[in-house]
N, C-alpha and C. Protein backbone atom coordinates (compact mmCIF):
# COMPACT_ATOMS: atom_id res chain seq x y z
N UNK A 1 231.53 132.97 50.67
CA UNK A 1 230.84 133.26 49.44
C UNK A 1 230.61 134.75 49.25
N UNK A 2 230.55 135.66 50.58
CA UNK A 2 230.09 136.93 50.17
C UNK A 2 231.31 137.61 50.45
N UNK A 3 231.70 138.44 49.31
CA UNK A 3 232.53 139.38 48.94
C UNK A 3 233.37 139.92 50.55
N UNK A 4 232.83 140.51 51.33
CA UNK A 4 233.52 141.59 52.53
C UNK A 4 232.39 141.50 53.43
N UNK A 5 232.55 140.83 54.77
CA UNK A 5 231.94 140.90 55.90
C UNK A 5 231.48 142.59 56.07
N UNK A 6 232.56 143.70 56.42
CA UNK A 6 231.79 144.99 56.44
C UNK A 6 230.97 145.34 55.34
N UNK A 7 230.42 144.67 54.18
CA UNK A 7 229.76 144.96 52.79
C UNK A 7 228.57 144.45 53.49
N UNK A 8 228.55 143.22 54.12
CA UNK A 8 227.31 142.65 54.34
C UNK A 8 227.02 143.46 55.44
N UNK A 9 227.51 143.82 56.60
CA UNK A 9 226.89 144.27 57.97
C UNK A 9 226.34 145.69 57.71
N UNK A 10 227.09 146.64 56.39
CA UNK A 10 226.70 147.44 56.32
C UNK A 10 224.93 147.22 55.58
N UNK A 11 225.02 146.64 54.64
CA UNK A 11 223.62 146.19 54.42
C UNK A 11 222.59 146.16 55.27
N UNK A 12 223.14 145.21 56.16
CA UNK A 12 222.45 144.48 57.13
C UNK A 12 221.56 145.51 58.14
N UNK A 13 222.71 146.29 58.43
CA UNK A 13 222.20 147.76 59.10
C UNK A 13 221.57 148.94 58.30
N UNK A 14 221.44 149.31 57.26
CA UNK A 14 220.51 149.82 56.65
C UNK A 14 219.52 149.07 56.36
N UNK A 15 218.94 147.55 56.22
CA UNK A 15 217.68 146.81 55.89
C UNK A 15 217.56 146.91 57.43
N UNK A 16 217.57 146.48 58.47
CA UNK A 16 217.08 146.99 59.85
C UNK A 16 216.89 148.18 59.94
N UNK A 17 217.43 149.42 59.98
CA UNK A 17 216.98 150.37 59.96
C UNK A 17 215.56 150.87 59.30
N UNK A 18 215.69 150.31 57.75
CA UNK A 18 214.39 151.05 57.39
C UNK A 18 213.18 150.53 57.56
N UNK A 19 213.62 148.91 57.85
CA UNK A 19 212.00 147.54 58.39
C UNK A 19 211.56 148.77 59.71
N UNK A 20 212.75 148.81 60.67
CA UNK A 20 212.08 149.89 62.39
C UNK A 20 211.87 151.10 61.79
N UNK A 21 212.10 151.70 61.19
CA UNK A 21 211.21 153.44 61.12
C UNK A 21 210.06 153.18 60.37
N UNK A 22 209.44 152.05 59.53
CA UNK A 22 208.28 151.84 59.20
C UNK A 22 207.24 150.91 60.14
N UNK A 23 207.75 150.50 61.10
CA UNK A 23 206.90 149.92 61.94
C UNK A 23 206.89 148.26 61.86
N UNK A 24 205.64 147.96 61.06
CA UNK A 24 205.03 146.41 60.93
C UNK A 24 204.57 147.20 59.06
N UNK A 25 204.41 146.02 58.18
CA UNK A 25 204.40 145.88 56.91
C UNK A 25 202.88 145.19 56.86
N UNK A 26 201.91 145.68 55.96
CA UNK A 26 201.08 144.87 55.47
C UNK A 26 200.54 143.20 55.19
N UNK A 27 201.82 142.83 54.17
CA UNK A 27 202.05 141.62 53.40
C UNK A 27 203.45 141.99 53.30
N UNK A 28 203.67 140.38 53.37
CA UNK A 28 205.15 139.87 52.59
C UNK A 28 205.67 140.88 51.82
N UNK A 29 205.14 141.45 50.33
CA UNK A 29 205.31 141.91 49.60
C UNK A 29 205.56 143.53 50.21
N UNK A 30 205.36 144.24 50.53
CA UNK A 30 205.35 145.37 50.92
C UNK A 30 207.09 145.12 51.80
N UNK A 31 206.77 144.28 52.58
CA UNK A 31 208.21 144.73 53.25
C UNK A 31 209.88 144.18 52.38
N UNK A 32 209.25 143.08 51.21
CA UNK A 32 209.82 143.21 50.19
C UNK A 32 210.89 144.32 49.60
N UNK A 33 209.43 145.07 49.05
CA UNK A 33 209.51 146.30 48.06
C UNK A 33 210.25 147.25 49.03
N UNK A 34 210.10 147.30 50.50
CA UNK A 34 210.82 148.05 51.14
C UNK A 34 212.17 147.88 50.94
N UNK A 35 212.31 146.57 51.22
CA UNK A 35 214.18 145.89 51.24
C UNK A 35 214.52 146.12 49.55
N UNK A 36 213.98 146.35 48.38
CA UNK A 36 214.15 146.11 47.22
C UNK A 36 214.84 147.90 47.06
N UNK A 37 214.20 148.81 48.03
CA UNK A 37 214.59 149.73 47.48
C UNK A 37 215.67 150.23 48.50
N UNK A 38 215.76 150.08 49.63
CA UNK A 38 216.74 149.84 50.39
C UNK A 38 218.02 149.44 49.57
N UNK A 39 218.07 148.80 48.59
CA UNK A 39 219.33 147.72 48.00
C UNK A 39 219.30 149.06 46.73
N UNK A 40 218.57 149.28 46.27
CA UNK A 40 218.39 150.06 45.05
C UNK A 40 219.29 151.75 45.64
N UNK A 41 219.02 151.97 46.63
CA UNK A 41 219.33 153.34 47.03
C UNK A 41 220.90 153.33 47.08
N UNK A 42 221.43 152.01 47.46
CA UNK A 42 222.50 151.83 47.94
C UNK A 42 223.75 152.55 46.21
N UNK A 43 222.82 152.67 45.11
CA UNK A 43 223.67 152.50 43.83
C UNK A 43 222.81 153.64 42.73
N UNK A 44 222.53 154.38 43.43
CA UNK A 44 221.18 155.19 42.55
C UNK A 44 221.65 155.52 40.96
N UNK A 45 222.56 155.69 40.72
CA UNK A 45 222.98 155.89 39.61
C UNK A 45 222.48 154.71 38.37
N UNK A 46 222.91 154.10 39.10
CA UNK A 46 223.37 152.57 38.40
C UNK A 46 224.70 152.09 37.90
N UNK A 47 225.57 152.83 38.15
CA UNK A 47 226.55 152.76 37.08
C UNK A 47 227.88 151.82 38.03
N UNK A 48 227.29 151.61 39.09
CA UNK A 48 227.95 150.30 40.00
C UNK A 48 227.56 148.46 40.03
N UNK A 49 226.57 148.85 39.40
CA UNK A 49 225.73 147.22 39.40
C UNK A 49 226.80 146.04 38.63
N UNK A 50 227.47 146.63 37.48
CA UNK A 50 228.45 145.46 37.18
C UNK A 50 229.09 145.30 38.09
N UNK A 51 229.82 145.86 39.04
CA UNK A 51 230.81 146.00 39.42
C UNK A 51 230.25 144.84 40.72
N UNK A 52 229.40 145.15 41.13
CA UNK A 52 228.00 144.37 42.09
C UNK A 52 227.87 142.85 42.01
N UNK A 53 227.60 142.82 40.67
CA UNK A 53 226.71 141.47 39.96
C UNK A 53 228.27 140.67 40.33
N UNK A 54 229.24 141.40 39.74
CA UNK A 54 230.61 140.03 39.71
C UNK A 54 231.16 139.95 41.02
N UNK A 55 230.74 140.68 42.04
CA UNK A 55 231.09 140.61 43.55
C UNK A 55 230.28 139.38 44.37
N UNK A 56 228.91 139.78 44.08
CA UNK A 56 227.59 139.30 44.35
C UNK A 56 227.60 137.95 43.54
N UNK A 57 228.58 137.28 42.50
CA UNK A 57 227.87 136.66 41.53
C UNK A 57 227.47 135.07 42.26
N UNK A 58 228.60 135.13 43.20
CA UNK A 58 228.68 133.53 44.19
C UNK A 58 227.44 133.47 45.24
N UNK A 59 226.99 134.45 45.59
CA UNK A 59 226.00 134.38 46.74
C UNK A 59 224.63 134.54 45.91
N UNK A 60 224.80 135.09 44.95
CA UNK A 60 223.43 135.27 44.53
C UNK A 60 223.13 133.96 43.90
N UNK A 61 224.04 133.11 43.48
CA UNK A 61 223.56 132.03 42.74
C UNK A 61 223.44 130.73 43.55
N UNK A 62 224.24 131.15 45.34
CA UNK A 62 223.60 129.72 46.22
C UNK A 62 222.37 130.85 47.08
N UNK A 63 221.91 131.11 46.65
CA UNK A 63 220.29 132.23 47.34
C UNK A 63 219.41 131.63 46.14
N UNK A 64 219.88 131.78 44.66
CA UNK A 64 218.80 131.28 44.16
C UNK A 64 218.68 129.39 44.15
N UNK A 65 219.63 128.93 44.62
CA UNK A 65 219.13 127.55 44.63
C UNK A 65 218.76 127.20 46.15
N UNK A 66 219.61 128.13 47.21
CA UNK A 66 218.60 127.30 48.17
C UNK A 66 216.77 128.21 48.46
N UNK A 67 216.83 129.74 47.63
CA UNK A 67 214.90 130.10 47.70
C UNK A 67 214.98 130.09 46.39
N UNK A 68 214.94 128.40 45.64
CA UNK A 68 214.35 128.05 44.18
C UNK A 68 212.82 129.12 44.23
N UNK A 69 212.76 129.29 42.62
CA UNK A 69 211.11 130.05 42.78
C UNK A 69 211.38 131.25 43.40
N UNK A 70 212.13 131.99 44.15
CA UNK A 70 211.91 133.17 44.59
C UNK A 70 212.91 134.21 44.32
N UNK A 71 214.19 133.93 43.83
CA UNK A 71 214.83 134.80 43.26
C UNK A 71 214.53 134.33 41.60
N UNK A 72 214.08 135.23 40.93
CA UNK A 72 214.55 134.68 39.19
C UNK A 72 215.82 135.74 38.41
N UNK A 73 216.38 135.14 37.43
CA UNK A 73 217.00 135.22 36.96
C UNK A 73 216.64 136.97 36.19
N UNK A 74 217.67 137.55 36.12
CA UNK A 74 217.80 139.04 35.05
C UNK A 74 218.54 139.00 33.97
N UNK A 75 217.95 139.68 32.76
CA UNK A 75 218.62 139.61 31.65
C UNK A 75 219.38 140.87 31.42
N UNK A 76 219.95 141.12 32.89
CA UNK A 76 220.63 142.48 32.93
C UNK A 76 222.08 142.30 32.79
């Protein structure tokens, strides 16, 4: 379902990286917003996200049915 095994590991290793140089997280939410911008940095421009969304489009849509309620939908 996901696009390129080195696409994901590279991920994978920058969201580990930045969870250990911050330690332990508050709440849920905080280490969230961490991983949210982690993913965000990866494209700062923006001008890659289509290119993203139709790579991403198969995994993101069995993530939102198997964490129903926790991914929602963008009208991006």
């Amino acid at each position: 379902m996901i696009y390129s095994t080195n696409a994901v590991e590279s991920l994978h290793a920058r969201m580990r990286r930045a969870t250990r140089a911050r330690g332990h997280f508050p709440t849920e939410q905080a280490a969230l917003k961490c991983l949210y911008l982690v993913v965000r940095s990866l494209d700062p421009t923006g001008r890659g996200r289509k290119r993203w969304m139709n790579r991403w489009k198969a995994a993101l849509n069995a993530f939102a049915i198997t964490f129903e309620g926790r991914i929602l939908p963008t009208d991006r």
